[in-house]
Protein backbone atom coordinates (compact mmCIF):
# COMPACT_ATOMS: atom_id res chain seq x y z
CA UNK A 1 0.00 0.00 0.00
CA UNK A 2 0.84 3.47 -0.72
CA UNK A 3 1.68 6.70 1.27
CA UNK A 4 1.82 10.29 -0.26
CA UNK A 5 3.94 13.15 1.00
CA UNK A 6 1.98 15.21 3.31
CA UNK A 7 1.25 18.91 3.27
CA UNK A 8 3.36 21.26 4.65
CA UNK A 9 3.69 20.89 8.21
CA UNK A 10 2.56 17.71 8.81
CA UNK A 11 4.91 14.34 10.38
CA UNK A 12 2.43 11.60 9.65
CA UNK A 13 1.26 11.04 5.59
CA UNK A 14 -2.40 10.01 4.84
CA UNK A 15 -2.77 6.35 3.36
CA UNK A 16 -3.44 6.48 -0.42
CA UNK A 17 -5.17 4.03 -2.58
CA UNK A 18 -3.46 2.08 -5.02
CA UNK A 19 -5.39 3.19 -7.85
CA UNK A 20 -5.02 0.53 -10.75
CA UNK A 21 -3.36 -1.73 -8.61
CA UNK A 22 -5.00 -3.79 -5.61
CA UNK A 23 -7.37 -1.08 -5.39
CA UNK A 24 -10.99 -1.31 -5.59
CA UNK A 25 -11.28 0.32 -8.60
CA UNK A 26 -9.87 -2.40 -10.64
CA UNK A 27 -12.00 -5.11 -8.82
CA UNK A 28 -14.42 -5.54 -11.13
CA UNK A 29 -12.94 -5.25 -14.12
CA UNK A 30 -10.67 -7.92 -12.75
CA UNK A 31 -13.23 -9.80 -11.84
CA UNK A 32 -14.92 -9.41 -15.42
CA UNK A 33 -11.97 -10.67 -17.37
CA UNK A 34 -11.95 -14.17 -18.91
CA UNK A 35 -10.64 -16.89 -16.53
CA UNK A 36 -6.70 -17.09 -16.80
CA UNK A 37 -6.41 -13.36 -17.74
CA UNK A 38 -7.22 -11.80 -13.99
CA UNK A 39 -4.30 -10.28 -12.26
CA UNK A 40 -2.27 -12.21 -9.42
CA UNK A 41 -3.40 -9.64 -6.72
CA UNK A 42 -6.89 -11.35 -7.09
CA UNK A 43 -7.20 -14.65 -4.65
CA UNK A 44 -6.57 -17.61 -6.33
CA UNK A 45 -10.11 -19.32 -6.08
CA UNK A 46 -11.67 -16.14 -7.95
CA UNK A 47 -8.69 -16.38 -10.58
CA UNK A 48 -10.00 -18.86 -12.82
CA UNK A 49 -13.18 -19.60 -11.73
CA UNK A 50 -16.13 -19.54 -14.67
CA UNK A 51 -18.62 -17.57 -12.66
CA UNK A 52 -18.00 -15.20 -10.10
CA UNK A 53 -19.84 -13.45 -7.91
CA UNK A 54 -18.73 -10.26 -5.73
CA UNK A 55 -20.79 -9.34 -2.65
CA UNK A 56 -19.89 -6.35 -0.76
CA UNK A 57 -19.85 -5.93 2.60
CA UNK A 58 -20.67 -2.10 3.28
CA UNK A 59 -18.37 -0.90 6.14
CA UNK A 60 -16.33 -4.13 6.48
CA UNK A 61 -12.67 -2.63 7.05
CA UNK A 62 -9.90 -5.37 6.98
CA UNK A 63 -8.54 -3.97 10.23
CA UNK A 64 -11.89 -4.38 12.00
CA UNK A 65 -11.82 -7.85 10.24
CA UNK A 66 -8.95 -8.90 11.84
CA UNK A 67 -9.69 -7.77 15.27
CA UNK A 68 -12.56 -9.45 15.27
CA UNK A 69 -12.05 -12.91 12.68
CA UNK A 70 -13.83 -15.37 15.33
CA UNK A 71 -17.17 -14.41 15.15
CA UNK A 72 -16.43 -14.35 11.21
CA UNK A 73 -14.76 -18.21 10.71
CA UNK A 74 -16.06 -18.48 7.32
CA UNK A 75 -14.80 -14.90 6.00
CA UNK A 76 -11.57 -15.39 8.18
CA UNK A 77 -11.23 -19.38 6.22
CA UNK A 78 -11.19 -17.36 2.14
CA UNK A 79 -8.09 -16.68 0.55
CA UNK A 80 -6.94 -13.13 -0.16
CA UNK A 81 -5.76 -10.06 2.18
CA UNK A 82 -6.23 -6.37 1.63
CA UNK A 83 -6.93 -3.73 -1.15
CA UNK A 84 -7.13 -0.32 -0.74
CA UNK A 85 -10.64 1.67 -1.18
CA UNK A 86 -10.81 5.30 -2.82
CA UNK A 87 -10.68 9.05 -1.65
CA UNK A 88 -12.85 9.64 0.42
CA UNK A 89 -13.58 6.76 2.04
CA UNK A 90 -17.15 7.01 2.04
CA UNK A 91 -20.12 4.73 0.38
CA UNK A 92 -21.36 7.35 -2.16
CA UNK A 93 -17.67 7.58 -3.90
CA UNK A 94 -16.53 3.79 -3.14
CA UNK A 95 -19.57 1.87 -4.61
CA UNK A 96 -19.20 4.22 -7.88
CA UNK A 97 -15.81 3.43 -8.09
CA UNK A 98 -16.37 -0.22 -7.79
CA UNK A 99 -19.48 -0.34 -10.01
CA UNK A 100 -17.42 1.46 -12.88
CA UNK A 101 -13.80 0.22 -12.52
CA UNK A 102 -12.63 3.51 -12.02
CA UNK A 103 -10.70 6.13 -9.80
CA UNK A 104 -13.08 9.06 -8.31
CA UNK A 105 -11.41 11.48 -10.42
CA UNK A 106 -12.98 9.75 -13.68
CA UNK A 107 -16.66 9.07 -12.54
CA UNK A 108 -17.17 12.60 -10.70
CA UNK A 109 -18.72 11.15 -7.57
CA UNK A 110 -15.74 12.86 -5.28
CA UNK A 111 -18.13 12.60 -1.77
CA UNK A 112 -21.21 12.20 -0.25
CA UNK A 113 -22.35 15.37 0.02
CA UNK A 114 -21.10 17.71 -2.87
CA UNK A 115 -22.21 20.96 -4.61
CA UNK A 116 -24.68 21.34 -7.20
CA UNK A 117 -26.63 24.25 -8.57
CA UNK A 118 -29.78 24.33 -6.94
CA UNK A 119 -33.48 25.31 -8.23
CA UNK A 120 -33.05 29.03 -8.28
CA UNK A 121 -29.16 28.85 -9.20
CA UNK A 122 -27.59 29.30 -5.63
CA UNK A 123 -25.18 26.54 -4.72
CA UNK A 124 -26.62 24.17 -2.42
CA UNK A 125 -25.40 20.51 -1.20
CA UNK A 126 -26.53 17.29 -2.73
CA UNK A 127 -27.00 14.52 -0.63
CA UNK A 128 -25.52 11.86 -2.83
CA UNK A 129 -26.82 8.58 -0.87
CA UNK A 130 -30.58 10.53 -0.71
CA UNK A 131 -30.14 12.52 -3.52
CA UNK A 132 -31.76 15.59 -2.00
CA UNK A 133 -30.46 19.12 -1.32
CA UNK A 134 -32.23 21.62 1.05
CA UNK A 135 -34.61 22.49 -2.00
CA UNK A 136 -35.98 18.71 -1.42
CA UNK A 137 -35.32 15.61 -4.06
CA UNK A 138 -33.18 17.14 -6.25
CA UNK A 139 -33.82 14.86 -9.51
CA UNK A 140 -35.38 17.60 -11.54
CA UNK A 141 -32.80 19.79 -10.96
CA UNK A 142 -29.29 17.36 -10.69
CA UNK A 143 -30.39 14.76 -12.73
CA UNK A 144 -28.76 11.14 -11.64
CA UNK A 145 -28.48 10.27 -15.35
CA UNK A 146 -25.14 11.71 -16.05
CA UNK A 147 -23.80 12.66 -12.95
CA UNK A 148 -21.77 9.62 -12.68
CA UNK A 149 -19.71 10.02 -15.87
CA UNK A 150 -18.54 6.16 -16.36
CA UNK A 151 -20.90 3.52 -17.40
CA UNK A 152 -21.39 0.74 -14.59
CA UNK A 153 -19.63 -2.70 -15.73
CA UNK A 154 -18.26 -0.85 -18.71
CA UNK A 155 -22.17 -1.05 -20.46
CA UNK A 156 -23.06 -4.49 -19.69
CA UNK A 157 -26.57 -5.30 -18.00
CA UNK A 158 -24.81 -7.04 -15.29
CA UNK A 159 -27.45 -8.32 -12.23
CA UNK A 160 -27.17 -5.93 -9.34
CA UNK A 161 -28.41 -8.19 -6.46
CA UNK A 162 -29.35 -5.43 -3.33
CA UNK A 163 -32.39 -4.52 -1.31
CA UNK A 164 -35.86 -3.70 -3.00
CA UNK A 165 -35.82 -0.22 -1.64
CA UNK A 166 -32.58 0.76 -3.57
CA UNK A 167 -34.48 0.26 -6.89
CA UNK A 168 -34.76 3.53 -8.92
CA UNK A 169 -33.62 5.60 -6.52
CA UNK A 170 -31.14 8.78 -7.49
CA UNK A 171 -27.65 7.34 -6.30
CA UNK A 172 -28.97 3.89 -7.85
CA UNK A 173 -29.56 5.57 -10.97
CA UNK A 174 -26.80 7.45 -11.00
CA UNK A 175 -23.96 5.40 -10.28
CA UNK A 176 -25.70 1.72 -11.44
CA UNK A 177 -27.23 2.88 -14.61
CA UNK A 178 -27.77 0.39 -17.36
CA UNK A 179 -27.09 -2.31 -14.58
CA UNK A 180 -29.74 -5.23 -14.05
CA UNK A 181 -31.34 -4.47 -10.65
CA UNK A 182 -32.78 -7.56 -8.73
CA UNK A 183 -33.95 -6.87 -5.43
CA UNK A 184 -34.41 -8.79 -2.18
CA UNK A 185 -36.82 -7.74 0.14
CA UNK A 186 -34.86 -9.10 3.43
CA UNK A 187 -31.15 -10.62 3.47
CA UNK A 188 -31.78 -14.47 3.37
CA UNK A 189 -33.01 -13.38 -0.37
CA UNK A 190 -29.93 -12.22 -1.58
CA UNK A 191 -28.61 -15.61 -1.62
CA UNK A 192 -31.48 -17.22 -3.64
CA UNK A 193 -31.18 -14.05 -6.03
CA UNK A 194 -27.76 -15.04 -6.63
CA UNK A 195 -28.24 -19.12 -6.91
CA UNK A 196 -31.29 -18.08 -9.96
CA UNK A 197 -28.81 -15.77 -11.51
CA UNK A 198 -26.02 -18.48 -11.74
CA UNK A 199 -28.03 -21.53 -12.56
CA UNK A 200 -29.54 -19.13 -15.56
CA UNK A 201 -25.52 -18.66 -16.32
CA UNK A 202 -24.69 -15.34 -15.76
CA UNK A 203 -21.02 -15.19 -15.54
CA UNK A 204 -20.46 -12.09 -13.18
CA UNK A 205 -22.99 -11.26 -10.50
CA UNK A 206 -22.66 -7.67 -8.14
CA UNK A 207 -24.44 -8.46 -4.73
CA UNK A 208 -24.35 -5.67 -2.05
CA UNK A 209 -25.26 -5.83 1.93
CA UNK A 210 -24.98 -2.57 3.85
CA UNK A 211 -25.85 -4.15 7.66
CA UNK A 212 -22.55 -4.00 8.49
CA UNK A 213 -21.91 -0.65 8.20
CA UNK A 214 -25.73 0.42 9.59
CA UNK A 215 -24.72 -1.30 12.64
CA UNK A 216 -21.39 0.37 13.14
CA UNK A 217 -22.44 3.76 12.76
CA UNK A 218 -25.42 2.76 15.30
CA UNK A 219 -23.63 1.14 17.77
CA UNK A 220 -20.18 1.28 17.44
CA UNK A 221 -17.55 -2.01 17.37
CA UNK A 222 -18.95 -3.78 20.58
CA UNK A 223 -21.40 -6.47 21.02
CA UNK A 224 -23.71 -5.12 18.23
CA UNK A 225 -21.29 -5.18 15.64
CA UNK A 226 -20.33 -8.98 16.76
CA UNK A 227 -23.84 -10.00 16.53
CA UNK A 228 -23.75 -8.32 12.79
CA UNK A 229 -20.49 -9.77 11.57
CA UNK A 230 -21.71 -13.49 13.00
CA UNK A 231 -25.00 -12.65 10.39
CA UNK A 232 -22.50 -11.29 7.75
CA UNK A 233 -20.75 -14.09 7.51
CA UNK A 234 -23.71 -16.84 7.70
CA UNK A 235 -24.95 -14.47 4.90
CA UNK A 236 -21.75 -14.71 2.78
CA UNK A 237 -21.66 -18.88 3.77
CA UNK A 238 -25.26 -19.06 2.08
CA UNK A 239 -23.67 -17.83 -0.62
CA UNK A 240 -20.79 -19.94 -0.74
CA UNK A 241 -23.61 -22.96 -0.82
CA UNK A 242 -25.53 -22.03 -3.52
CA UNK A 243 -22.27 -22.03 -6.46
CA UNK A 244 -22.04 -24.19 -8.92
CA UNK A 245 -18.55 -26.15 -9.74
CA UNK A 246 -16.86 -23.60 -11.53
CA UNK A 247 -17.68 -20.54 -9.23
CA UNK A 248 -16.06 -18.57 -7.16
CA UNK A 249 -17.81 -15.95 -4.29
CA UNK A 250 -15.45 -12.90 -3.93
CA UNK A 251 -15.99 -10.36 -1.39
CA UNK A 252 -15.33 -6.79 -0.55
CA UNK A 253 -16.25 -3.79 1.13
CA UNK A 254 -16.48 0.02 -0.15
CA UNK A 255 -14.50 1.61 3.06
CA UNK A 256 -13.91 0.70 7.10
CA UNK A 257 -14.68 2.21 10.33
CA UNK A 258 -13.16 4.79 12.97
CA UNK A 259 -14.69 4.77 16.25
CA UNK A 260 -15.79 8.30 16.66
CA UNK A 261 -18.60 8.39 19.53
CA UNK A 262 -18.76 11.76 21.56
CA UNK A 263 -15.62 12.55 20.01
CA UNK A 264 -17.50 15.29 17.85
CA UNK A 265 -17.46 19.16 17.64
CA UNK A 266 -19.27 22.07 15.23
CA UNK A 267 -16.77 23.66 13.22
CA UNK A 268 -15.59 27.05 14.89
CA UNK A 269 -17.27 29.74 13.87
CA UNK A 270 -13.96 32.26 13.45
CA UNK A 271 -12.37 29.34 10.71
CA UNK A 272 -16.35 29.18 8.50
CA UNK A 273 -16.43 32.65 8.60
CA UNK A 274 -14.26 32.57 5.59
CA UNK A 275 -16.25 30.20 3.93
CA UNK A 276 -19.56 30.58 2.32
CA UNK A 277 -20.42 26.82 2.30
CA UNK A 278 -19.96 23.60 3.78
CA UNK A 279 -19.82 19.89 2.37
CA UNK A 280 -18.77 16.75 2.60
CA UNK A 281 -18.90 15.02 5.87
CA UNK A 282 -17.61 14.70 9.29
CA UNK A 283 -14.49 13.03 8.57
CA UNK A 284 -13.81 14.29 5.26
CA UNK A 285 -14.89 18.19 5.46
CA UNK A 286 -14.75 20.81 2.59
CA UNK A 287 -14.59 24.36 3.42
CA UNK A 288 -15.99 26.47 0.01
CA UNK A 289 -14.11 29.94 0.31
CA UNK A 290 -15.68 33.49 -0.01
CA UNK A 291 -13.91 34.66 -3.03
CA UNK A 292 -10.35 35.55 -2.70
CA UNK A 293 -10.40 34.15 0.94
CA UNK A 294 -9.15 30.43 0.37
CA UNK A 295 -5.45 31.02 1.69
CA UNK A 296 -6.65 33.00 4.81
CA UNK A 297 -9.57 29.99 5.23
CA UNK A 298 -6.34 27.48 4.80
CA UNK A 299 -4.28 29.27 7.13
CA UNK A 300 -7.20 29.26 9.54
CA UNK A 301 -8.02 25.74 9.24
CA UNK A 302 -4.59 24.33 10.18
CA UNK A 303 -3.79 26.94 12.83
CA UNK A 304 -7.17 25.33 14.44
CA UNK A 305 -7.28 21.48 13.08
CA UNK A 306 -3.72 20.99 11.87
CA UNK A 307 -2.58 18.93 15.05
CA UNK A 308 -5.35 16.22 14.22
CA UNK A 309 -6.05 16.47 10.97
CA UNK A 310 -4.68 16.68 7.26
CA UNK A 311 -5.86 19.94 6.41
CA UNK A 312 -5.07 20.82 3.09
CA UNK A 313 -5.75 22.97 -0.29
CA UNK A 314 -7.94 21.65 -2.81
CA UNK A 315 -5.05 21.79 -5.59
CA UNK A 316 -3.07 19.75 -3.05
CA UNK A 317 -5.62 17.46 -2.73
CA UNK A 318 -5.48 16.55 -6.22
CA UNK A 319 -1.55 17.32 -7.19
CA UNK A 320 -1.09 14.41 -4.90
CA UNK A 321 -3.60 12.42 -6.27
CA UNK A 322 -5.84 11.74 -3.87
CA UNK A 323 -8.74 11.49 -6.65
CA UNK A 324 -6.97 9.56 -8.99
CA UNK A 325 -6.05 12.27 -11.28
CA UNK A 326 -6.92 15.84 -12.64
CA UNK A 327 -10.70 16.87 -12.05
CA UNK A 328 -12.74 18.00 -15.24
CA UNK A 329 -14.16 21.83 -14.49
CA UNK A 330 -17.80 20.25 -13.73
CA UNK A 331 -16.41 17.84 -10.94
CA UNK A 332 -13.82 20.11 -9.56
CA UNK A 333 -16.42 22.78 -9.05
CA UNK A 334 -18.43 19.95 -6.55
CA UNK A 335 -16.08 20.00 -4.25
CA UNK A 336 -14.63 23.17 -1.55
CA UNK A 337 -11.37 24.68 -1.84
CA UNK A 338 -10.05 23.19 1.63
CA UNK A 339 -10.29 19.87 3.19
CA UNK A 340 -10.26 18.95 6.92
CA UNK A 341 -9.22 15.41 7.10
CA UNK A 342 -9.09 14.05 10.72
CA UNK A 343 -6.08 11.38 11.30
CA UNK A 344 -7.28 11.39 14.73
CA UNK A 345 -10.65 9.62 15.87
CA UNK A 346 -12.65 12.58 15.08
CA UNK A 347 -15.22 14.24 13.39
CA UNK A 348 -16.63 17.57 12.50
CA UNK A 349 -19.85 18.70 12.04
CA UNK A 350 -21.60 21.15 9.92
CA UNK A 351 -24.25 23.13 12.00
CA UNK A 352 -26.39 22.93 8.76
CA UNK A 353 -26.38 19.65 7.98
CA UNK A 354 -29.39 17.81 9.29
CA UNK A 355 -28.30 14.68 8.94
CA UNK A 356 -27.57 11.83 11.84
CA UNK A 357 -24.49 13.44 14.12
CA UNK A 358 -25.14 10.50 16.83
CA UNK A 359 -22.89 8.31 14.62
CA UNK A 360 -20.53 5.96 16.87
CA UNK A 361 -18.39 4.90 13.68
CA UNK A 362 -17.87 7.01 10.75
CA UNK A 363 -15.40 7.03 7.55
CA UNK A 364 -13.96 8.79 5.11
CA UNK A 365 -10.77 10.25 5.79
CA UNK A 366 -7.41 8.38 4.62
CA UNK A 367 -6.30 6.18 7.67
CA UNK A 368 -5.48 2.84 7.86
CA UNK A 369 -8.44 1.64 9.50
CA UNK A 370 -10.96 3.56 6.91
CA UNK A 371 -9.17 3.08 4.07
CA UNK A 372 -7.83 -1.03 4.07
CA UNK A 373 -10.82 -3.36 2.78
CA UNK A 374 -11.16 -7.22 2.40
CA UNK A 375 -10.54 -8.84 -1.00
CA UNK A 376 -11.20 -12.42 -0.28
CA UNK A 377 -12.38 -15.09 -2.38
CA UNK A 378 -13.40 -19.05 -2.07
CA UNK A 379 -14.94 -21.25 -4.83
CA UNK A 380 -16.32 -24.37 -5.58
CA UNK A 381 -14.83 -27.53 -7.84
């Protein structure tokens, strides 16, 4: 894995993925090649298997993973180790990047919550999960179709096995479009989903289960989280019973955890005085500058944040490649002009952002623990 030089002034460099590499952006299209052509850094039971399926595991970190392998035994038995997720580490930007075999910096979806152009033509903040801004569901105004600026499974109408609910919805649209969406109603359908679409078979099937990460953020890495990685795995050895010789079950996970609790604050009023907006999330902030203002709002942001936090510029950001590469004028405008990116267990909160700020885990910085997923595999002869 891969570590970038960090900004000025700072002794400890954030984690960076290995985009193109054992990353997962080039999971799928790994996954997708024909048997014998998939790189080494896949497991060997997914390398040359006929039909493959990849479930992921929303909010499955390899770190937790390993802290916590007996009350997973039949995750902890597959062969593989870790691959890196994307920047930021969060579920909006990951899935996209797996879904489209491509670094954030190519798709557009750089965060969770970005900014758009609302109704009336003031900038607002999309919700990417929700798809909503202040202004309400925001489809007539940032339309999903689009937005996401790769194709999901390079074009092909690949099965997208996840719950019901997702169907049709904004970020669905968006980041899945011209996938095959087959929804379960409750989790012990996921596995049945996936047995029809393989004894029909389809070669590649994408299978998604986001309990993991629900119960994290709800309850922290306790007894909870046990209790969830115990279903998690029964889940993924369902799976594992319904392949046909010749398969192979790979799985995966979009980001992992930091155990935040209480350890949350509102940014300062004298550092967002300088800004005339606020995205992203708690550990992944932006900080949009009044014009003219963004090295004063820098300056202010590390004299304040700088001894917990990577707190940088966003042409640093993506000099060092953070994204994956340059931004096109349309993305780069979605995103602030500094970034507060906590190292520490941390997380910041924007006063106007109405979402959940009881979270006990949360992601998206560039640590370790956020940033290192499973890529494990096991298959059937």
């Amino acid at each position: 894995m891969s570590e970038a030089p960090a900004a000025a002034g700072y002794d400890r460099a954030p984690m960076l993925p290995t985009y193109g590499a054992d990353c997962i952006d080039s999971v799928v299209p790994a996954l997708m090649a024909p048997p014998g052509e998939r790189p080494t850094w896949i497991p060997e039971p997914a390398r040359n298997a006929r039909q493959v399926v990849l479930l992921v595991l929303d909010g499955l970190g390899w770190l937790q993973l390993g802290d916590n392998r007996r009350y997973a035994p039949t995750l902890s038995a597959m062969a593989g180790g870790p691959v890196t997720s994307v920047v930021p580490t969060t579920t909006a930007t990951a899935l996209s990047s797996l879904v489209t075999g491509s670094a954030p910096a190519a798709h557009g979806v750089v965060g969770y919550r970005l900014r758009v152009q609302g109704p009336e033509g003031a900038d607002e903040v999309l919700n990417v999960l929700r798809w909503r801004t202040r202004s309400g569901d925001a489809r007539s105004f940032v339309p999903p179709v689009g937005f996401c600026r790769v194709p999901a499974f390079a074009g092909a109408p690949v099965p997208v096995v996840s719950r019901v609910e997702f169907t049709g919805t904004g970020f669905t649209t968006a980041h899945q479009g011209g996938a095959r969406e087959v929804g379960y109603a409750v989790p012990s359908g996921l596995a049945v989903e996936v047995r029809q679409e393989l004894a029909a078979g389809t070669p590649f099937v994408y299978a998604y289960y986001d309990g993991v990460d629900k119960v994290a953020h709800r309850s922290g890495l306790g007894e909870h989280y046990q209790a969830e990685l115990r279903a998690a795995d029964r889940l993924v050895a369902d799976v594992l019973s319904v392949l046909p010789p010749g398969a192979a079950l790979a799985v995966t996970a979009d980001h992992g955890q930091v155990s935040v609790g209480d350890r949350t604050s509102v940014l300062r009023p004298d550092v967002v005085a300088g800004a005339t907006l606020i995205s992203g999330e708690a550990r992944f902030r932006w900080l949009h500058a009044v014009a003219g203002a963004q090295r004063d709002l820098l300056d202010a942001a590390r004299d304040v944040y700088g001894h917990e936090s990577w707190v940088a510029s966003a042409d640093e950001v993506i000099d060092e490649g953070w994204f994956g590469g340059p931004l096109e004028h349309e993305v780069r405008r979605r995103i602030g002009d500094v970034a507060i990116v906590p190292f520490a267990p941390v997380g910041y909160l924007d006063p106007e952002d109405t979402g959940d700020v009881r979270l006990v885990c949360r992601h998206g910085s560039l640590t370790p623990e956020e940033m290192l997923v499973p890529l494990v595999a096991a298959g059937r002869d």
